[in-house]
N, C-alpha and C. Protein backbone atom coordinates (compact mmCIF):
# COMPACT_ATOMS: atom_id res chain seq x y z
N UNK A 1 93.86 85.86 112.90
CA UNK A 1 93.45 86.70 111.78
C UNK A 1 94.56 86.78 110.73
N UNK A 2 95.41 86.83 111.05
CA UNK A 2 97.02 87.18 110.56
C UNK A 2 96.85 85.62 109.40
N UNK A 3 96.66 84.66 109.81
CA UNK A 3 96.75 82.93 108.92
C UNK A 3 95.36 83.48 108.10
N UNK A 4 94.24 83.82 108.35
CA UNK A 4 93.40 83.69 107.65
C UNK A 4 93.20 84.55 106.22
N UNK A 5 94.14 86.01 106.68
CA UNK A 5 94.71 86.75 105.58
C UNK A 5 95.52 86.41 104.68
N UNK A 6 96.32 85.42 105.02
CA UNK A 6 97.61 85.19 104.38
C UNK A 6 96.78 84.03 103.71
N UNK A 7 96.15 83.14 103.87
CA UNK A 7 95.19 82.28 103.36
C UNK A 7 93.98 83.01 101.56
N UNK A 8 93.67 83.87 102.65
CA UNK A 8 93.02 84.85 101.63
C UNK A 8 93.81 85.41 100.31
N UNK A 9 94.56 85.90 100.98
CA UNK A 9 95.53 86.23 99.86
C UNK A 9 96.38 85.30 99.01
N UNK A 10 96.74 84.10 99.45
CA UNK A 10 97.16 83.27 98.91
C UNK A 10 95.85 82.84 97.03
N UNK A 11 94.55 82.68 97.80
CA UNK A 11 93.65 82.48 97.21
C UNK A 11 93.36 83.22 95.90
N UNK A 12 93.73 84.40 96.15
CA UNK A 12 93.51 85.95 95.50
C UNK A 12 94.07 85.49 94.65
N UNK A 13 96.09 84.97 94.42
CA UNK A 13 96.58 85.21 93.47
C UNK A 13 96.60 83.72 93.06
N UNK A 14 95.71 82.83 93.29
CA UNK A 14 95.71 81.45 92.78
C UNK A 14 94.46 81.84 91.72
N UNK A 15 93.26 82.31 91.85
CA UNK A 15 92.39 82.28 91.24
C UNK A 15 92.25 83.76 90.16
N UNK A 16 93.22 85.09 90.36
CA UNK A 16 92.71 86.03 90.29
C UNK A 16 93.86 86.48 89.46
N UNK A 17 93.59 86.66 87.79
CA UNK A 17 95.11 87.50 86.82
C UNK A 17 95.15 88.59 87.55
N UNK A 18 94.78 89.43 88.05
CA UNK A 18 94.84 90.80 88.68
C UNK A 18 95.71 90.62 90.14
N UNK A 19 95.54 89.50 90.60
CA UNK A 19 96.12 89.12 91.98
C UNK A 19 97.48 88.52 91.54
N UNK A 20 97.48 87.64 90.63
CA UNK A 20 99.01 87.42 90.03
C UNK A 20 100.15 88.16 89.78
N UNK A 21 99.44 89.43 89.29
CA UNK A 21 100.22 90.93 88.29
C UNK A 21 100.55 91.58 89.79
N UNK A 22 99.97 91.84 90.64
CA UNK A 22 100.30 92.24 92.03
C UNK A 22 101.34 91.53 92.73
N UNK A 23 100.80 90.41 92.66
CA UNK A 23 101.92 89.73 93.75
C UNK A 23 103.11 89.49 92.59
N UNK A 24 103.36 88.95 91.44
CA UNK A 24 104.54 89.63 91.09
C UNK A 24 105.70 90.33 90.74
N UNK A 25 104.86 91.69 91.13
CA UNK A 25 105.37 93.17 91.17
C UNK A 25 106.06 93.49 92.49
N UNK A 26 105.00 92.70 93.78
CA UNK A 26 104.96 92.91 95.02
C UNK A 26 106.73 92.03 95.36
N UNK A 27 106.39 91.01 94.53
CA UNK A 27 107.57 89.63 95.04
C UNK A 27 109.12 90.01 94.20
N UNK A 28 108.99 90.25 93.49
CA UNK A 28 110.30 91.07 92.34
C UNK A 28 110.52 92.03 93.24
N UNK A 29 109.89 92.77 94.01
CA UNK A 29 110.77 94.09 95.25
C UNK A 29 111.03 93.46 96.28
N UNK A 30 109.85 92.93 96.95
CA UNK A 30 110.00 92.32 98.19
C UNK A 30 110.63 90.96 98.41
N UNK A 31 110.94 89.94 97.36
CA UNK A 31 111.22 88.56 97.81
C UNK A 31 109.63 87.83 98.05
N UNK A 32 109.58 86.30 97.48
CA UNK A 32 108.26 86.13 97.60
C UNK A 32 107.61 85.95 98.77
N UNK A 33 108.27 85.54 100.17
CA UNK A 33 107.58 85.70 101.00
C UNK A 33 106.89 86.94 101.49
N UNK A 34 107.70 87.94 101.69
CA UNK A 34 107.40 89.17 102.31
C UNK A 34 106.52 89.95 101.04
N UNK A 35 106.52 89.45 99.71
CA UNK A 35 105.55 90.37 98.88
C UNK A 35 104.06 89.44 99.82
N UNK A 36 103.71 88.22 99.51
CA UNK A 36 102.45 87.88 99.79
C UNK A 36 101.98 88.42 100.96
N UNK A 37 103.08 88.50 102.34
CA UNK A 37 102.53 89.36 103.40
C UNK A 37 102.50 91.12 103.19
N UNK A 38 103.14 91.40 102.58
CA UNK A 38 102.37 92.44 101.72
C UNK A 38 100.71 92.61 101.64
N UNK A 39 100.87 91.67 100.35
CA UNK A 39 99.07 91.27 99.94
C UNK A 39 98.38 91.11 101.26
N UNK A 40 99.06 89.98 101.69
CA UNK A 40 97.74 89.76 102.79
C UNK A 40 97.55 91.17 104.38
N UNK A 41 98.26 91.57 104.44
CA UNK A 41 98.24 93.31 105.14
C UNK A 41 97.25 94.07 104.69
N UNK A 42 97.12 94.13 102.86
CA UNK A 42 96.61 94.86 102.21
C UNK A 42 95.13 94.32 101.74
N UNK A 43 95.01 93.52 102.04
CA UNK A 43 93.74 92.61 102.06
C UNK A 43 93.26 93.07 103.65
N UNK A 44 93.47 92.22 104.70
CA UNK A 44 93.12 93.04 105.76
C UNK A 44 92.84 94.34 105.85
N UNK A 45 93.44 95.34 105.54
CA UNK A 45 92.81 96.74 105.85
C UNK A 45 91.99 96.95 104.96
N UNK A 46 91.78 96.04 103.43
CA UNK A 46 90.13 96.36 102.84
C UNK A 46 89.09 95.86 103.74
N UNK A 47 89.76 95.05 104.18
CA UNK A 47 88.12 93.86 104.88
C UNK A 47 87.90 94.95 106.37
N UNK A 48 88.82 95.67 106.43
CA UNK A 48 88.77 96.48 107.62
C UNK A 48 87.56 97.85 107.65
N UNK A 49 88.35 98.34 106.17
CA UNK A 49 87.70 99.26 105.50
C UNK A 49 86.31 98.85 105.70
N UNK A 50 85.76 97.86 104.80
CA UNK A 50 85.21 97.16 104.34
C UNK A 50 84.30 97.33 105.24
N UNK A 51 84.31 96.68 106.33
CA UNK A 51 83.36 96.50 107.35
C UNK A 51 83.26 97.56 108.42
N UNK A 52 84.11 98.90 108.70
CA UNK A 52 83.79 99.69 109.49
C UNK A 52 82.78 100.75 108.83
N UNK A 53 82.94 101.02 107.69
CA UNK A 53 82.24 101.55 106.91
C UNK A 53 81.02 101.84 106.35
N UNK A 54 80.55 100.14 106.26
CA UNK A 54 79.70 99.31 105.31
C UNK A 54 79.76 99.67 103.98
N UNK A 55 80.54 99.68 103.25
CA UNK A 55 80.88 99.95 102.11
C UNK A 55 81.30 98.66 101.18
N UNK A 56 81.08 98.33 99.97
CA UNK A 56 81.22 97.08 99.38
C UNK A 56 82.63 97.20 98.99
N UNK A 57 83.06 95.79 98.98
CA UNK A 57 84.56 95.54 97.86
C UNK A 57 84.73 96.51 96.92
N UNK A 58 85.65 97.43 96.34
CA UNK A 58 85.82 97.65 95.06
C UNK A 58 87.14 97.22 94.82
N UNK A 59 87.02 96.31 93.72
CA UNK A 59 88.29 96.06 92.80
C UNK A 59 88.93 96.79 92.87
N UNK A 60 89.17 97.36 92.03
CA UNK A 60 90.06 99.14 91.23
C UNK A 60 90.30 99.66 92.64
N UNK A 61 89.84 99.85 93.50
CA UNK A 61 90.69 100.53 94.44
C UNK A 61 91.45 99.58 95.23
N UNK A 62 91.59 98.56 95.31
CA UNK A 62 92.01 97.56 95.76
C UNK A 62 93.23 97.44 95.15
N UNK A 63 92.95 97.39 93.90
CA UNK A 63 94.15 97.46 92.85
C UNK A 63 95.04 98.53 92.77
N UNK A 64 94.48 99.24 93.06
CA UNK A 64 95.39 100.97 92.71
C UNK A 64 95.06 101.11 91.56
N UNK A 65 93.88 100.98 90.61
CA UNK A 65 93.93 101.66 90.08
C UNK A 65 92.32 102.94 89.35
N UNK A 66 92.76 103.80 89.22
CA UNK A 66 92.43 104.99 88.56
C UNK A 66 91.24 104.29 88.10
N UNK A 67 89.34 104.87 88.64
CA UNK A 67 88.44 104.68 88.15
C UNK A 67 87.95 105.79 87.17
């Protein structure tokens, strides 16, 4: 699960300006490895969320930010 997150997240900030602005905020504190496992931690506990719940994706909270 751990590769498939880090996969995911990798994806996030290849395809996603919002995933870029994160992981370079994340990687400027953390160093770039340990920001993306960051992301991908934080990806997991949405999909966690996500599915114990049944509740859909939301962006903005994903993001941190203020709807």
């Amino acid at each position: 699960m751990k590769w498939a997150f880090s996969e995911g997240a990798s994806l996030f900030v290849r395809h996603s300006e919002e995933g870029q602005k994160m992981a370079r905020r994340l990687q400027s504190k953390h160093g770039p490895s340990k920001g993306l496992s960051i992301l991908a931690a934080k990806l997991g506990r949405s999909v966690h969320h996500m599915l114990s719940r049944e509740k859909a994706f939301q962006m903005e909270r994903f993001l941190g930010q203020a709807s």
